[in-house]
C-alpha atoms as a PDB file:
ATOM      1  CA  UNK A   1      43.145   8.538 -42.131  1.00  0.00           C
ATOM      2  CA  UNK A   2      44.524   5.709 -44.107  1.00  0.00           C
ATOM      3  CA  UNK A   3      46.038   6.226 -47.474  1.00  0.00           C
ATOM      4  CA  UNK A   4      44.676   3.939 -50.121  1.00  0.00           C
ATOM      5  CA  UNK A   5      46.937   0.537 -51.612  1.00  0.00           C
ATOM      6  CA  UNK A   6      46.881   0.591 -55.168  1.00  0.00           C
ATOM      7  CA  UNK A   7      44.410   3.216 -55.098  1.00  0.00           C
ATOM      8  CA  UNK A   8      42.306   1.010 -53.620  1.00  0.00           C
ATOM      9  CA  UNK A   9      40.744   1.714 -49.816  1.00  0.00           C
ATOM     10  CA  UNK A  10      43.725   0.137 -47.812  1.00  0.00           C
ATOM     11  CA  UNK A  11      42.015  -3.460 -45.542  1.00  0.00           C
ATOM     12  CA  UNK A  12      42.868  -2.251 -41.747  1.00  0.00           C
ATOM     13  CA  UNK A  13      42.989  -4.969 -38.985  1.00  0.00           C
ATOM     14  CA  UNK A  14      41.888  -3.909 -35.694  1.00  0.00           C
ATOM     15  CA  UNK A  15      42.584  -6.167 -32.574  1.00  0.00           C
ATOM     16  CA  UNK A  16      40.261  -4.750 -29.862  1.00  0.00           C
ATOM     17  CA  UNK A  17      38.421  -6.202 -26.235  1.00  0.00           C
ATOM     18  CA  UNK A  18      36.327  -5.036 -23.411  1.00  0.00           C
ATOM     19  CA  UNK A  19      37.897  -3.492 -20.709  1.00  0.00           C
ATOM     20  CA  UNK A  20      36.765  -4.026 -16.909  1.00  0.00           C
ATOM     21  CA  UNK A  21      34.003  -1.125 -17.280  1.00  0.00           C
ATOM     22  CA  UNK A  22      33.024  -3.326 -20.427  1.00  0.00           C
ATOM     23  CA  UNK A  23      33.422  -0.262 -22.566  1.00  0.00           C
ATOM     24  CA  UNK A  24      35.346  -1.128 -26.078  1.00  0.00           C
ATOM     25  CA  UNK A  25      39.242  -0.603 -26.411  1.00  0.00           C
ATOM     26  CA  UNK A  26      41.109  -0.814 -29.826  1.00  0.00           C
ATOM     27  CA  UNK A  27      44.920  -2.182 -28.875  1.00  0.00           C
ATOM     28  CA  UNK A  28      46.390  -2.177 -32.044  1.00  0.00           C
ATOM     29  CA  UNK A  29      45.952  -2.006 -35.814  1.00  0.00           C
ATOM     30  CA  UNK A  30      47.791  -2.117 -38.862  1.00  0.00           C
ATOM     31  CA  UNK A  31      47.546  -2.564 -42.435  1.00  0.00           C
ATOM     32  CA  UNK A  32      47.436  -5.230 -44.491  1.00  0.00           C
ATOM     33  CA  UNK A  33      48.170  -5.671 -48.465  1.00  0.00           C
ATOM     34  CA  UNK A  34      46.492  -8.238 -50.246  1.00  0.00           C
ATOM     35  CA  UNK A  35      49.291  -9.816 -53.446  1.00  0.00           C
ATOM     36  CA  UNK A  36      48.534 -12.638 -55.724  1.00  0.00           C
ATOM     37  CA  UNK A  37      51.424 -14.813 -55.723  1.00  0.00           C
ATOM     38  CA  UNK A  38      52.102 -18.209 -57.801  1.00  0.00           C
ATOM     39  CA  UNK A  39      52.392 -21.649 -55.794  1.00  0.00           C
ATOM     40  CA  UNK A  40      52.870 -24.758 -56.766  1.00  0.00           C
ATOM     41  CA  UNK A  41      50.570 -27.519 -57.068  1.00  0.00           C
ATOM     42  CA  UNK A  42      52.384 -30.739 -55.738  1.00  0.00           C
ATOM     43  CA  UNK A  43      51.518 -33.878 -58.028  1.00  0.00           C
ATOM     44  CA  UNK A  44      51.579 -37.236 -57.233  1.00  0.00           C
ATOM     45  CA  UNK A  45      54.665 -38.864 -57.419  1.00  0.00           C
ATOM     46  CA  UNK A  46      55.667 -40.700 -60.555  1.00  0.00           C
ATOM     47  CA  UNK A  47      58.197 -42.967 -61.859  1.00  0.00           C
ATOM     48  CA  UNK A  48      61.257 -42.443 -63.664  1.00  0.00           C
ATOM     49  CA  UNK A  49      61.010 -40.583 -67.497  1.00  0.00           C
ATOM     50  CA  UNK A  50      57.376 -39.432 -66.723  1.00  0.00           C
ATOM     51  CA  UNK A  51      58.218 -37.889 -63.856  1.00  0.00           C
ATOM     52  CA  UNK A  52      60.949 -35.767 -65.720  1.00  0.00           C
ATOM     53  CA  UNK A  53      58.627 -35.212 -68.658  1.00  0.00           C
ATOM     54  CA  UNK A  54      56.246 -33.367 -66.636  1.00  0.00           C
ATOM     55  CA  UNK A  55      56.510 -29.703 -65.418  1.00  0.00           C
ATOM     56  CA  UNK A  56      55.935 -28.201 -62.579  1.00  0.00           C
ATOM     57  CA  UNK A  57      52.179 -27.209 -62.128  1.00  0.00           C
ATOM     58  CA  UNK A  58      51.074 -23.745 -60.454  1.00  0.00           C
ATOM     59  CA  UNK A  59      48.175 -21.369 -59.199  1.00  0.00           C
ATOM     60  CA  UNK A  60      47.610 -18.410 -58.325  1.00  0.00           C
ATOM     61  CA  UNK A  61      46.428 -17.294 -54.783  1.00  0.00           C
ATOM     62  CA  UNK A  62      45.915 -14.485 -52.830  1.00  0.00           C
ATOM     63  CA  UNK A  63      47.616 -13.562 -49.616  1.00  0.00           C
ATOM     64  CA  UNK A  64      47.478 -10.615 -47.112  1.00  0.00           C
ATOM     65  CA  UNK A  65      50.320  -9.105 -46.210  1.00  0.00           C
ATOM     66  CA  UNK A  66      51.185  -7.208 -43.146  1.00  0.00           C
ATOM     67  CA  UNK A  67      52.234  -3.468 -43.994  1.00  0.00           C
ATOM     68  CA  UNK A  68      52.560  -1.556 -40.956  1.00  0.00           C
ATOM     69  CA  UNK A  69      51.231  -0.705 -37.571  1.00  0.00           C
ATOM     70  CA  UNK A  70      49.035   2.269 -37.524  1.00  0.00           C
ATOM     71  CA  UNK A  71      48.649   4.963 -34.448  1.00  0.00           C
ATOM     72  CA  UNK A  72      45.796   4.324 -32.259  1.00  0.00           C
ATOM     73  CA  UNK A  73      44.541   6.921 -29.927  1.00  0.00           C
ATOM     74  CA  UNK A  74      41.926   6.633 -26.915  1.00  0.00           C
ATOM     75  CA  UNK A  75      39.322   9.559 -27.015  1.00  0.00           C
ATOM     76  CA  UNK A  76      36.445   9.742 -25.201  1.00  0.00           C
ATOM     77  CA  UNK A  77      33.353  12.234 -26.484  1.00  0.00           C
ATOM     78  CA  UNK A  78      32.262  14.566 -23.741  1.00  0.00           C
ATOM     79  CA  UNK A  79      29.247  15.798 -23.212  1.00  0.00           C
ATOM     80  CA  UNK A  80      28.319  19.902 -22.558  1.00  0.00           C
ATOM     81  CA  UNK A  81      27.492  20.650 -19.036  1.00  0.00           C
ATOM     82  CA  UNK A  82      24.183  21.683 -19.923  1.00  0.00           C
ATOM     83  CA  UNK A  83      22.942  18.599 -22.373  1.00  0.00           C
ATOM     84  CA  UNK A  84      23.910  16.218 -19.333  1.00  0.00           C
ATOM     85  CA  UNK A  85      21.876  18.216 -17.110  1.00  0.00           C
ATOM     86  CA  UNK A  86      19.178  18.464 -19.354  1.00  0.00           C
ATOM     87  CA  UNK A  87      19.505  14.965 -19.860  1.00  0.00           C
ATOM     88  CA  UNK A  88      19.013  13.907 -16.070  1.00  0.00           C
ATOM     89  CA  UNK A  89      15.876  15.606 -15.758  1.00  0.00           C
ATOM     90  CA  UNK A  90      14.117  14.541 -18.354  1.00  0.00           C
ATOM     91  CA  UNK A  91      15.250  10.911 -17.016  1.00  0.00           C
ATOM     92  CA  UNK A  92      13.939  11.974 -13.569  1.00  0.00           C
ATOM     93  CA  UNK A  93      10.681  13.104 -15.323  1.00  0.00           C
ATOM     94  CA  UNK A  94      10.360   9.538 -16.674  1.00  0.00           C
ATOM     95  CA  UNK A  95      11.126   7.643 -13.646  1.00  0.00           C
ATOM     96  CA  UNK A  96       8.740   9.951 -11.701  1.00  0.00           C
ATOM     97  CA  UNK A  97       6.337   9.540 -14.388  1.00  0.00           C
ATOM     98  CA  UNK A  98       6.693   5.955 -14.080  1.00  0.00           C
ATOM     99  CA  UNK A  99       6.320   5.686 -10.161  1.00  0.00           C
ATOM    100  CA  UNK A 100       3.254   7.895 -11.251  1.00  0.00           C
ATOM    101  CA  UNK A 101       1.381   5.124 -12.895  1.00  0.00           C
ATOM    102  CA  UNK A 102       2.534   2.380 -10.433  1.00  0.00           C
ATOM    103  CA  UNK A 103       0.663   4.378  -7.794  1.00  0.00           C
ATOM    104  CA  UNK A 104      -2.037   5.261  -9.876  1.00  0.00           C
ATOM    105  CA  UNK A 105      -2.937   1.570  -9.778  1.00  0.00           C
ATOM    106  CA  UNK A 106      -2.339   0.632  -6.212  1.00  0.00           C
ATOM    107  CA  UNK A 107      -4.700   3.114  -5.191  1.00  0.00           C
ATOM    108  CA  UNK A 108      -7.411   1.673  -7.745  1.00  0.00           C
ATOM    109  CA  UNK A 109      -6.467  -1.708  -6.552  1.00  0.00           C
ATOM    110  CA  UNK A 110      -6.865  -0.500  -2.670  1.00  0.00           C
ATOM    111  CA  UNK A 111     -10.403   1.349  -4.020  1.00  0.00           C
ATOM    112  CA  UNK A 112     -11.363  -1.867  -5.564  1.00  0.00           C
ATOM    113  CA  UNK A 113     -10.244  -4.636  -2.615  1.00  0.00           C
ATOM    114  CA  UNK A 114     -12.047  -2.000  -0.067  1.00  0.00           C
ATOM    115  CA  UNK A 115     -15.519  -2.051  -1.662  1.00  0.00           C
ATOM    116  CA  UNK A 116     -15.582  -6.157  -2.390  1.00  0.00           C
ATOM    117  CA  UNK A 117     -14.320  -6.728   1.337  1.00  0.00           C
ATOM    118  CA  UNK A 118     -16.293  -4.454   3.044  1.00  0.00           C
ATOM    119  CA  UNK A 119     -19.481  -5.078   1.233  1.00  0.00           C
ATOM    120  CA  UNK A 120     -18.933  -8.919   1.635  1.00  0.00           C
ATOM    121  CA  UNK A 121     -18.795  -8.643   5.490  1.00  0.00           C
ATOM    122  CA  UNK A 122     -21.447  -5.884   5.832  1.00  0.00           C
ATOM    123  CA  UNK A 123     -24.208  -7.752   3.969  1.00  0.00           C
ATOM    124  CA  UNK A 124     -23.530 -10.945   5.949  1.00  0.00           C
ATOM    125  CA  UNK A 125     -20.130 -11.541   6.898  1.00  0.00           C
ATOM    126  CA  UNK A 126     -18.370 -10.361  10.447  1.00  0.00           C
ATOM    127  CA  UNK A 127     -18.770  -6.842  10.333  1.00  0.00           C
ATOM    128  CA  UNK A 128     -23.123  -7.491   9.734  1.00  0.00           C
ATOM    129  CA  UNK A 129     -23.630  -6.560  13.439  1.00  0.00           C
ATOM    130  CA  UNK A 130     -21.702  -3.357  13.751  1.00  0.00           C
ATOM    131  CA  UNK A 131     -22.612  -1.075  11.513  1.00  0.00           C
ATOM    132  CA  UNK A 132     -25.992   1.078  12.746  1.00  0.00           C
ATOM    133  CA  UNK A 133     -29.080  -0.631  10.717  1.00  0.00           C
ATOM    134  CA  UNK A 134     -30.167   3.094   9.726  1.00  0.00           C
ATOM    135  CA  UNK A 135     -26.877   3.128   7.872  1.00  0.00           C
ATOM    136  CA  UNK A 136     -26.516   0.085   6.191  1.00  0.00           C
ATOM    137  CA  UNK A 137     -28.387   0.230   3.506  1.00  0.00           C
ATOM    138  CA  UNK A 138     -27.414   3.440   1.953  1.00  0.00           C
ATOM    139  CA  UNK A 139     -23.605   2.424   2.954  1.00  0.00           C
ATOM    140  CA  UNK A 140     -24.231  -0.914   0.738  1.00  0.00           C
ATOM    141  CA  UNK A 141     -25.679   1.670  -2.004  1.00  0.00           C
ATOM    142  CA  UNK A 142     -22.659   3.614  -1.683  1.00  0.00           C
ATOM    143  CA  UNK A 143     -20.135   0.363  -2.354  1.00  0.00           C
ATOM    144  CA  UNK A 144     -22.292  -0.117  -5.062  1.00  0.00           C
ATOM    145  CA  UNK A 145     -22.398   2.960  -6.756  1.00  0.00           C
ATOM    146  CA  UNK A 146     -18.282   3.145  -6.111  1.00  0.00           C
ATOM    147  CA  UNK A 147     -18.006  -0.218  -7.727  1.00  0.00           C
ATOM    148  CA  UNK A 148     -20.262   0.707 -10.693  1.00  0.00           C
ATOM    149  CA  UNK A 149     -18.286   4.233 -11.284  1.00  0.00           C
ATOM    150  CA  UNK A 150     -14.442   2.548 -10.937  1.00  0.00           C
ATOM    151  CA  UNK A 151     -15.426   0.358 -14.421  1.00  0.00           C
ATOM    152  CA  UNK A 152     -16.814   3.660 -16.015  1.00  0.00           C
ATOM    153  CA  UNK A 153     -15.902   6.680 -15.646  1.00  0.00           C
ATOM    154  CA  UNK A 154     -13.146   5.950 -12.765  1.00  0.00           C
ATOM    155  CA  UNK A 155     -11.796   3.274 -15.252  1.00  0.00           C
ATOM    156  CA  UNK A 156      -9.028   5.737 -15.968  1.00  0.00           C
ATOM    157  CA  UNK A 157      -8.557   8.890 -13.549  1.00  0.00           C
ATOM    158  CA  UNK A 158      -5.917  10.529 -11.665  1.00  0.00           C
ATOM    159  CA  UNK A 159      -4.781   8.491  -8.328  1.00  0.00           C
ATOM    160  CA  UNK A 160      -5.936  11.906  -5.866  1.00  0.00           C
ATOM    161  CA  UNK A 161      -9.609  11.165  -7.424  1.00  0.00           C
ATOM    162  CA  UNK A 162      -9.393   6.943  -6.526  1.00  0.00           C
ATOM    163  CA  UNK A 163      -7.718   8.456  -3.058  1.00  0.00           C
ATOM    164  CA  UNK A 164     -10.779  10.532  -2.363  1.00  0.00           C
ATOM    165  CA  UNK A 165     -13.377   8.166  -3.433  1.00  0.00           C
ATOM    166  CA  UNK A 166     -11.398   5.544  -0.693  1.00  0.00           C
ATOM    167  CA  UNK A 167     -11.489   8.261   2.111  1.00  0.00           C
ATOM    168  CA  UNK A 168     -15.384   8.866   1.440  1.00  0.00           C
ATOM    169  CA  UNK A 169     -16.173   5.233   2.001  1.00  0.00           C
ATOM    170  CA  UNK A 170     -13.776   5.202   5.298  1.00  0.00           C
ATOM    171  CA  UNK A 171     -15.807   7.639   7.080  1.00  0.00           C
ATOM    172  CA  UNK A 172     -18.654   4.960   7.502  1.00  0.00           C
ATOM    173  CA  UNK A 173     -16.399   1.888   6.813  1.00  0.00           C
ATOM    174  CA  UNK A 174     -13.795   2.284   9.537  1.00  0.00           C
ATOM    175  CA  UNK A 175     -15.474   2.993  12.530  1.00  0.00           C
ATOM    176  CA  UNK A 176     -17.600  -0.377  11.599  1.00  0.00           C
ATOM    177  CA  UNK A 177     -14.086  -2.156  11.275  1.00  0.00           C
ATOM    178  CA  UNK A 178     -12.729  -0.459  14.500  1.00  0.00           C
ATOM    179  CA  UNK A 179     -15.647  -1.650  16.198  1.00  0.00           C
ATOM    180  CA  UNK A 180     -15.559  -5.297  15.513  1.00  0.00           C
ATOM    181  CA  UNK A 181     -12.121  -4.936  16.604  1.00  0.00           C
ATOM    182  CA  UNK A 182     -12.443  -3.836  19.656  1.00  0.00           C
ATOM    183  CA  UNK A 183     -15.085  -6.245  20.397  1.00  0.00           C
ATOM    184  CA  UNK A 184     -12.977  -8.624  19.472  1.00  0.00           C
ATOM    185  CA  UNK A 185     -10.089  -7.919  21.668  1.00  0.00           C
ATOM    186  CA  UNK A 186     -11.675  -6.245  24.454  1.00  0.00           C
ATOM    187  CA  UNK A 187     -12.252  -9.885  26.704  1.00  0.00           C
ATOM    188  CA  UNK A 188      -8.204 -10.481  26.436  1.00  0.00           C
ATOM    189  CA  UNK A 189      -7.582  -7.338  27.274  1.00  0.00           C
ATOM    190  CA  UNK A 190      -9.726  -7.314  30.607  1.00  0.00           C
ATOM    191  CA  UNK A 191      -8.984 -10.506  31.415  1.00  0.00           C
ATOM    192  CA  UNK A 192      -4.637  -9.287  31.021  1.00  0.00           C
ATOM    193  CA  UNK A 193      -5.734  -6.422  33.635  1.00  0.00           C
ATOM    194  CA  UNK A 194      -7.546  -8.534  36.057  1.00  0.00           C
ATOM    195  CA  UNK A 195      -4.782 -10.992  36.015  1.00  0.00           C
ATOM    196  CA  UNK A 196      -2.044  -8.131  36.650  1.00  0.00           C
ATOM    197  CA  UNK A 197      -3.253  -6.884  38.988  1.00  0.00           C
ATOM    198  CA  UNK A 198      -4.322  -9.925  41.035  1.00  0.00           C
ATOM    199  CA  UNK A 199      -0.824 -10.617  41.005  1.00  0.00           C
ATOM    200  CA  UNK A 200       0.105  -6.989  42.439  1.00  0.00           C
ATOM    201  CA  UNK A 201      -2.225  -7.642  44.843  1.00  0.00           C
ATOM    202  CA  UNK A 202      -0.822 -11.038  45.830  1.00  0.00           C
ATOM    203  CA  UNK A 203       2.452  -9.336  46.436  1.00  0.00           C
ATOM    204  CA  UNK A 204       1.542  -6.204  48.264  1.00  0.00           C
ATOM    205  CA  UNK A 205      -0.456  -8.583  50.546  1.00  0.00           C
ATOM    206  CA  UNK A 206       2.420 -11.347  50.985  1.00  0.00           C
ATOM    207  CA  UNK A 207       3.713 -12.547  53.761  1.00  0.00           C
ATOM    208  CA  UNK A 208       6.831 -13.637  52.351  1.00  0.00           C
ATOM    209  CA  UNK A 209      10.717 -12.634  53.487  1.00  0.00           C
ATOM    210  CA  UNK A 210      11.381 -10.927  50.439  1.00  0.00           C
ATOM    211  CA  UNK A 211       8.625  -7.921  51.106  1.00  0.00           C
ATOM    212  CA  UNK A 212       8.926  -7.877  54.862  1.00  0.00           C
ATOM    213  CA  UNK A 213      10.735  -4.891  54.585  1.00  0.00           C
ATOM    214  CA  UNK A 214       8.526  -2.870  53.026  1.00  0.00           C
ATOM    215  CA  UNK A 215       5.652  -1.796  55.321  1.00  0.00           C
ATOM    216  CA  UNK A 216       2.035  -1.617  54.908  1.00  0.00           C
ATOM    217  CA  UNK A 217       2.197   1.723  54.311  1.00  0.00           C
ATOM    218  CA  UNK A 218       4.516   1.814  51.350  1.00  0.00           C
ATOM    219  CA  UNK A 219       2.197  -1.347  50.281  1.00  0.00           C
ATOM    220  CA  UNK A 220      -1.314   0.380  50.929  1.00  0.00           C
ATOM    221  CA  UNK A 221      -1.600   2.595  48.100  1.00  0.00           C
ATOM    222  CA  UNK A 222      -0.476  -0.389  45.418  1.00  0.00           C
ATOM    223  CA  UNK A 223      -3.579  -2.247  47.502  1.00  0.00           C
ATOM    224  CA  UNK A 224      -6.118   0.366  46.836  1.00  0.00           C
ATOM    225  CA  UNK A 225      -4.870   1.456  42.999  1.00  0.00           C
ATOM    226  CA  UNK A 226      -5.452  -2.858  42.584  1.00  0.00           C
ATOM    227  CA  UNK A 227      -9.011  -2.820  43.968  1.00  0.00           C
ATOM    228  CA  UNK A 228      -9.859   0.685  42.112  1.00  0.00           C
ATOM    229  CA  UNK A 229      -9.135  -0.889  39.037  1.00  0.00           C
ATOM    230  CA  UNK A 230     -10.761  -4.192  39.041  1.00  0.00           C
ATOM    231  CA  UNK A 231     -14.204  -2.067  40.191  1.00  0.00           C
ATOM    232  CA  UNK A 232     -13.164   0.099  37.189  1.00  0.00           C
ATOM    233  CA  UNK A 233     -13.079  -2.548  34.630  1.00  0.00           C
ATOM    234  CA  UNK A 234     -16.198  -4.396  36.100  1.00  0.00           C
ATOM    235  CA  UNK A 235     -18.052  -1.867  35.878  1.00  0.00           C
ATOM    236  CA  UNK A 236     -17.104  -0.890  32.037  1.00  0.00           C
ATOM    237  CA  UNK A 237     -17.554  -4.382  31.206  1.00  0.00           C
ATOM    238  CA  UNK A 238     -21.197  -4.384  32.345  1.00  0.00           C
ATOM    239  CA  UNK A 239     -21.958  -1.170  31.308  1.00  0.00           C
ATOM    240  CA  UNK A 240     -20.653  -2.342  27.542  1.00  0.00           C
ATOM    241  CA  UNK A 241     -22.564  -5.686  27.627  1.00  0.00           C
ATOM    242  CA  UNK A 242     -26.177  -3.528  27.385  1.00  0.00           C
ATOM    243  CA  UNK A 243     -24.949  -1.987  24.336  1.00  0.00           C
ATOM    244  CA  UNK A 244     -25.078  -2.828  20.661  1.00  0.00           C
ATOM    245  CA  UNK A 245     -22.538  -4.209  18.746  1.00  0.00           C
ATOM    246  CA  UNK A 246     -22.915  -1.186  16.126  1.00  0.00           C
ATOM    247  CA  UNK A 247     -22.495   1.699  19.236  1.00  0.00           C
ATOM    248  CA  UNK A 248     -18.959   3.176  20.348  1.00  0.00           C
ATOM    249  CA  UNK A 249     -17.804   1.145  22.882  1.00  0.00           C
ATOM    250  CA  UNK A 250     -17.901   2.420  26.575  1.00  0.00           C
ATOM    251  CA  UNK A 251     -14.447   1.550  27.005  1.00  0.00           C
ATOM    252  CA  UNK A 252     -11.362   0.592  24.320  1.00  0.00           C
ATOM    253  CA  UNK A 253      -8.957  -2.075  24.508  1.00  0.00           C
ATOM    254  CA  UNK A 254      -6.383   0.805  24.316  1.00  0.00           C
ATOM    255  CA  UNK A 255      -7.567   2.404  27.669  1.00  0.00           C
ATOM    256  CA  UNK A 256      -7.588  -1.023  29.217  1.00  0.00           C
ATOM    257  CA  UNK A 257      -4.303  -1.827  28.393  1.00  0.00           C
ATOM    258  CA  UNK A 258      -3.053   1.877  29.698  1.00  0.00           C
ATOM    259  CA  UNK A 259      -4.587   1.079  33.106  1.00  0.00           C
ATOM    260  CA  UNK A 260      -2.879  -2.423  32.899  1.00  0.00           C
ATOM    261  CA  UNK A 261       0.699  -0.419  32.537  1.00  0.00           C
ATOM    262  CA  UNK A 262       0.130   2.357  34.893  1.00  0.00           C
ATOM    263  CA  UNK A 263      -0.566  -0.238  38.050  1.00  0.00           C
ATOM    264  CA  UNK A 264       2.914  -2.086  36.883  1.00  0.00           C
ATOM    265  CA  UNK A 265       4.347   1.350  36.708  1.00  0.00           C
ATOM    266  CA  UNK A 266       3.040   2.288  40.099  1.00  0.00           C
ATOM    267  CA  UNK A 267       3.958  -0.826  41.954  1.00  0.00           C
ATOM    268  CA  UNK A 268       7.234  -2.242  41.044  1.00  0.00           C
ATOM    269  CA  UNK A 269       9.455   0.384  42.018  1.00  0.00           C
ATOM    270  CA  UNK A 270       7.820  -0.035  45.699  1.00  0.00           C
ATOM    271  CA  UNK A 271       7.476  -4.268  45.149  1.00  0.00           C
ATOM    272  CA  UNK A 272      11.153  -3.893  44.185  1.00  0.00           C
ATOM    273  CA  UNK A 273      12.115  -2.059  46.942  1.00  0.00           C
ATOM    274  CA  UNK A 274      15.736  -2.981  47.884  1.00  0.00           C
ATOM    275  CA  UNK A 275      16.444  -4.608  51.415  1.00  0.00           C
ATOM    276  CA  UNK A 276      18.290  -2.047  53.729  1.00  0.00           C
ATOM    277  CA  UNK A 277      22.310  -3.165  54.027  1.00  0.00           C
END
């Protein structure tokens, strides 16, 4: 405390600054004493007698004066143990609370994008010619119906409920999407295994220097995996032709791809075959 000047409230000075944390520090204060004192008023100058004639002319003003330096001490206020704690969870209640409703509205959005997508390329877009024709129509009902209940009484729910209503839709939706994919992708694919193991095949039947040291029968099983597999993938191929777009396909680009790897897995370790020192 700070006794009173003149039984007034004594005028404190307080230089202060933020620190590197940018937390507030007081570095000094002290007192100061505000005096009236007389000055005087400097006239123009004037000549000879009137200039003696005249007196002096003063006012009055009022100036601080510095009194003394007063003690400052740092404190910081602490905090119980238990209010911090207390504190921190119901900050990690928020923050969950928040992440909550940020969710909550990705899985509407993902509800939302699903039914306008899916029902655009079911009706006529690419996925028209793979969904079952039995189906279609009440899958189109059930977009509808989805669409009509998220801007009623889904408008505001709990993001399990816009989670469930997505999965129900999926169970006919995906398969129709997997399909089209696989159509899609199932030519390359082929095409990548015939071209594999053509190549196999060219080597395992080559002439050249480089495999003359490995003999026919090292070479004869690489020969006969090669020809198994391009009768394999012929055969799927025409098998999946006389099928509808909207059936499970007879073979998946997956499985084509495996057969691909498991001749290059087979062969190169014999193709590779170092030459004997």
């Amino acid at each position: 405390n700070v006794e009173p000047v003149n039984g007034e409230p004594a005028l404190v000075k307080v230089k202060a600054r933020l620190n590197i944390h940018g937390v507030l520090t007081v570095e000094n204060a002290y007192v100061v004493e505000e005096v009236i004192k007389e000055e005087v008023i400097e006239a123009p100058q004037a000549d000879g007698e009137a200039a003696e004639a005249e007196p002096a002319q003063t006012r009055k003003v009022k100036k601080q004066i510095k009194k003394g330096d007063l003690p400052v001490v740092g404190a910081n206020s602490g905090m119980d143990r238990t209010i911090l704690n207390e504190l921190r969870e119901k900050e990690m209640e928020m923050i969950a609370s928040d992440k909550l409703v940020v969710d909550t509205e990705m899985a509407k959005n993902s509800l939302e994008e699903y039914i306008y997508d899916m029902r655009s390329k079911i009706e006529g877009g690419a996925y028209k010619d793979y969904i079952d024709p039995a189906d279609k129509g009440k899958f189109v009902q059930d977009l509808n119906d989805a669409e009509n209940w998220l801007y009623e009484d889904g408008e505001e729910t709990t993001k399990s409920v816009y989670k469930a209503k997505l999965a129900d839709l999926q169970v006919i939706g995906d398969p129709v999407i997997q399909r089209y994919r696989e159509f899609e992708g199932r030519p390359a694919a082929a095409q990548e295994l015939k071209e594999t193991l053509n190549q196999l095949m060219a080597r395992a039947t080559s002439s050249e220097e480089k495999y003359a040291h490995i003999t026919l029968e090292e070479k004869k099983p690489i020969i006969e995996k090669c020809a198994k597999a391009l009768s394999w993938i012929e055969n799927k191929m025409e098998v999946q032709s006389e099928k509808k777009k909207y059936q499970q396909p007879v073979v998946t680009v997956a499985e084509i791809l495996k057969e691909k790897d498991n001749l290059v897995y087979f062969a190169t370790p014999i193709l590779n075959k170092p030459k004997p020192t």
